[in-house]
Protein backbone atom coordinates (compact mmCIF):
# COMPACT_ATOMS: atom_id res chain seq x y z
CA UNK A 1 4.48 -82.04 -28.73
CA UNK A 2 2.64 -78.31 -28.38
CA UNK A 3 6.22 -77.34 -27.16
CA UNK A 4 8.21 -78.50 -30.40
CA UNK A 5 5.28 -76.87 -32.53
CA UNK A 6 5.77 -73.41 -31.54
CA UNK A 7 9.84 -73.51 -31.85
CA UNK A 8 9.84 -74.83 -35.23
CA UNK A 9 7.03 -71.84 -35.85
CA UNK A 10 9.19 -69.62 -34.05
CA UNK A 11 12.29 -70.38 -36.64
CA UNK A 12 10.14 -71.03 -39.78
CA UNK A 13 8.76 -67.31 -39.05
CA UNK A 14 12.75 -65.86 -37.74
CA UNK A 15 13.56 -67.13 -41.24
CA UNK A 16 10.76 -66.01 -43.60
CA UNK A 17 12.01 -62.44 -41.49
CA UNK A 18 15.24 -62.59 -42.35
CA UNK A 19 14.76 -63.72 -46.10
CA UNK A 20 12.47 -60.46 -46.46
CA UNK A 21 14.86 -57.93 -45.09
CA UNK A 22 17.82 -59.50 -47.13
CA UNK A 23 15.26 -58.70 -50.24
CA UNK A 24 13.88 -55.53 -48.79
CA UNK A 25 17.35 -54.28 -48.79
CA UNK A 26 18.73 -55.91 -52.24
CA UNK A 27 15.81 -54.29 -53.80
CA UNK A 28 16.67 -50.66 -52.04
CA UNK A 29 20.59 -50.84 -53.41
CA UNK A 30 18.80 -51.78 -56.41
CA UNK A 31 16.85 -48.95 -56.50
CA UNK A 32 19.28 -46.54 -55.31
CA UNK A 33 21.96 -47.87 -58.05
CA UNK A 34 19.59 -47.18 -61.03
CA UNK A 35 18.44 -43.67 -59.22
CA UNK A 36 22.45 -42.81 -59.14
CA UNK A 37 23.08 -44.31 -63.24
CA UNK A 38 19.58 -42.41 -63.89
CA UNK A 39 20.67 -38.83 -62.34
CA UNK A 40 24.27 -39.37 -64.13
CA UNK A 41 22.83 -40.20 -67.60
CA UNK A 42 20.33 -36.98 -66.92
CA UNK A 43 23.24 -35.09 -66.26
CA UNK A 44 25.09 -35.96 -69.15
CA UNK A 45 22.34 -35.58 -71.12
CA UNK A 46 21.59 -31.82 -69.77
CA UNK A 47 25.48 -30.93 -70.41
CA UNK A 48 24.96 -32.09 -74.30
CA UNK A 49 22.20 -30.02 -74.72
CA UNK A 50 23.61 -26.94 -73.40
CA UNK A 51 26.67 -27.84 -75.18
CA UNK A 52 27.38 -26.13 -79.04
CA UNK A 53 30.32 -24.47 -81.14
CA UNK A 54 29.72 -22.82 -84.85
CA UNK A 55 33.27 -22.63 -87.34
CA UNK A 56 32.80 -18.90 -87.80
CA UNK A 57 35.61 -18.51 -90.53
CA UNK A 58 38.17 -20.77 -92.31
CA UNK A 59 41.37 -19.46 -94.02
CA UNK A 60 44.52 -21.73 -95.42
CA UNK A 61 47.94 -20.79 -97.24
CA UNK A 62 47.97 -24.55 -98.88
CA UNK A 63 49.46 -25.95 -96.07
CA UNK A 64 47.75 -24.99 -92.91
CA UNK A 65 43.87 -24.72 -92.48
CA UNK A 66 43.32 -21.64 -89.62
CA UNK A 67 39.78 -22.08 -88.34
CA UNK A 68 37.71 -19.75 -86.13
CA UNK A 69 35.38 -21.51 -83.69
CA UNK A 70 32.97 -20.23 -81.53
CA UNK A 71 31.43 -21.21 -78.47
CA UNK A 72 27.86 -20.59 -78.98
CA UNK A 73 26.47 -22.85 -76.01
CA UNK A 74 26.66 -22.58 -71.84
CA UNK A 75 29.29 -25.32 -71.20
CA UNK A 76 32.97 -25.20 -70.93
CA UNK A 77 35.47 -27.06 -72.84
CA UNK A 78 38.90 -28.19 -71.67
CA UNK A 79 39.53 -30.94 -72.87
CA UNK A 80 40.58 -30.53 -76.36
CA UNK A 81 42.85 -34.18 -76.69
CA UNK A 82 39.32 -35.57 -76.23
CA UNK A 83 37.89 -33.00 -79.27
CA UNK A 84 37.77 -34.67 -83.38
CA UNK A 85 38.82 -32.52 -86.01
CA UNK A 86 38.53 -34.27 -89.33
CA UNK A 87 39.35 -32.69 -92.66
CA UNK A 88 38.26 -33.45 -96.14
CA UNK A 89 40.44 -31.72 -99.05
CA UNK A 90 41.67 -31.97 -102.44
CA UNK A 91 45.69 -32.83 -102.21
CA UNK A 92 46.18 -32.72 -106.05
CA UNK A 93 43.17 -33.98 -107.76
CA UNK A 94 42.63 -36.23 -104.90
CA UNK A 95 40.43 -35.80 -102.27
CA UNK A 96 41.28 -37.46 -99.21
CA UNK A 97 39.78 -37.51 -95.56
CA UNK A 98 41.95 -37.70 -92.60
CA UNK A 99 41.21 -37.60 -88.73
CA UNK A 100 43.68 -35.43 -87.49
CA UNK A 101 44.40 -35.04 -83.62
CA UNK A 102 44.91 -32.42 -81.30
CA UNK A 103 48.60 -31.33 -80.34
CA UNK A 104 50.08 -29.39 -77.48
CA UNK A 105 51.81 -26.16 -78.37
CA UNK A 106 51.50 -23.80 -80.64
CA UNK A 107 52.46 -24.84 -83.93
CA UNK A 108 51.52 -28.22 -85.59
CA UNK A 109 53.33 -31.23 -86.96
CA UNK A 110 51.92 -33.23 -89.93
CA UNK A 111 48.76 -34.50 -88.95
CA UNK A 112 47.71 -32.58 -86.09
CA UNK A 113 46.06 -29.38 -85.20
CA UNK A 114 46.76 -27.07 -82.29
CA UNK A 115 44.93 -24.10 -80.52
CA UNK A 116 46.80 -20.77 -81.31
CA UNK A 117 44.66 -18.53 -79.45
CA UNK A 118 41.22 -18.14 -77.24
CA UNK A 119 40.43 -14.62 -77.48
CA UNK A 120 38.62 -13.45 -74.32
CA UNK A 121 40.35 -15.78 -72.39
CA UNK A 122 40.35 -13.44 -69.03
CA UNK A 123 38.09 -15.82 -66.73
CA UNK A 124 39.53 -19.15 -67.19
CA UNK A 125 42.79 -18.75 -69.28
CA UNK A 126 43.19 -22.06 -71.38
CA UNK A 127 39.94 -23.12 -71.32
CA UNK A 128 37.24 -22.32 -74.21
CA UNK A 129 34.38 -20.77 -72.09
CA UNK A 130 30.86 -19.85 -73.45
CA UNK A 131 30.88 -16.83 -75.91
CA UNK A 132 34.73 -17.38 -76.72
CA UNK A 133 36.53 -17.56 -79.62
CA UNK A 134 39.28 -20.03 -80.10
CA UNK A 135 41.45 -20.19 -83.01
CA UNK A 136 42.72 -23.65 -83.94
CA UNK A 137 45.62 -24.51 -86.53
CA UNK A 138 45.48 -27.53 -88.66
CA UNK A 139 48.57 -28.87 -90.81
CA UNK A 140 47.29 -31.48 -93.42
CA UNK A 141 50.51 -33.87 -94.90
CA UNK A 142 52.94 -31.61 -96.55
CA UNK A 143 54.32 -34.45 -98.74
CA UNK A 144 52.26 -33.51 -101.42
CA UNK A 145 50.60 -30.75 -102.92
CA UNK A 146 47.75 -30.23 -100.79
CA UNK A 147 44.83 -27.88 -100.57
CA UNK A 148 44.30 -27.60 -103.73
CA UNK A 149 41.55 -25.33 -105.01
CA UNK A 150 38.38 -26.80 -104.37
CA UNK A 151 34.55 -26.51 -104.04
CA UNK A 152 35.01 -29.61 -101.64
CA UNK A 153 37.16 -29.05 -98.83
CA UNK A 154 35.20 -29.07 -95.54
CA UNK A 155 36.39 -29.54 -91.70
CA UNK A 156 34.56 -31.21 -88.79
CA UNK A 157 35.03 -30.04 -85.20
CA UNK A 158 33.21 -32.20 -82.33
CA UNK A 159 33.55 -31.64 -78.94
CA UNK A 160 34.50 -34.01 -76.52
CA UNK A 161 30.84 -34.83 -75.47
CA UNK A 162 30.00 -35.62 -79.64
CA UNK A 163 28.67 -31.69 -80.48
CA UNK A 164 29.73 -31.27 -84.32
CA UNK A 165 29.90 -28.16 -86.39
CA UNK A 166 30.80 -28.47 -89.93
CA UNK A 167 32.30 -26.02 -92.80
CA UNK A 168 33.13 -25.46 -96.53
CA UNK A 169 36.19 -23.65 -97.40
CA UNK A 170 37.99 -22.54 -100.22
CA UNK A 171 42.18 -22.77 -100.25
């Protein structure tokens, strides 16, 4: 009877062992996941902040918006399908807001906007580096009389981590 007593003490206490480590070591992946998640979303976090652009000039002929942007923060920007450009104008007494995306080449369709040129573009040609200057083209529909003289028109730019910079311009 003493015999039986200590195996079944000997198991119960194997068993309350093994249930602890399989805890212990749940609760370290635990930990370990949410330290990862935590370091990425500090990360992230750290590149918006060091992340800004200013629209330095805007000129337009009444069909394409040319727009001057500057990178004003510390973080480099490459990839510009992943970039919102949205336009508000006045296409003949009507003023109309359109999201317009980004195009590869160097001269847009309707609806789209390309990069023409990054000046200072030595270091890492075709991307927009930190104190560069990238000029971006932006062709509104040319179905209709657009551009029209306005107080209104204004352009968006945000970057691909959601940095905007915003503008009034004349046609």
């Amino acid at each position: 009877m003493g015999f039986g007593t200590i195996i079944s003490s000997a198991i119960a206490i194997a068993l309350i062992l093994s249930a602890s480590y399989v805890c212990v070591q749940g609760g370290i992946y635990m930990v370990d996941t949410l330290s990862g998640s935590i370091k990425e979303m500090q990360d992230s976090n750290n590149e918006i902040l060091r992340t800004d652009i200013e629209i330095e000039n805007i000129s337009t002929n009444g069909v394409f918006i040319n727009a001057v942007v500057r990178n004003t923060g510390k973080v480099k920007i490459r990839e510009f399908e992943n970039m919102d450009v949205i336009v508000h104008y006045n296409a003949s007494g009507t003023m109309k807001t359109i999201w317009v995306p980004y195009l590869k080449g160097t001269d847009p369709a309707e609806n789209s906007w390309v990069v023409r040129d990054i000046t200072r573009d030595a270091i890492n040609p075709g991307i927009f580096d930190p104190d560069e200057e990238m000029e971006i083209r932006i062709r509104v529909n040319t179905g209709e009389a657009v551009l029209t003289d306005s107080l209104n028109n204004w352009i968006q730019i945000t970057t691909p981590n959601g940095i905007p910079s915003s503008k009034y311009f004349r046609s």
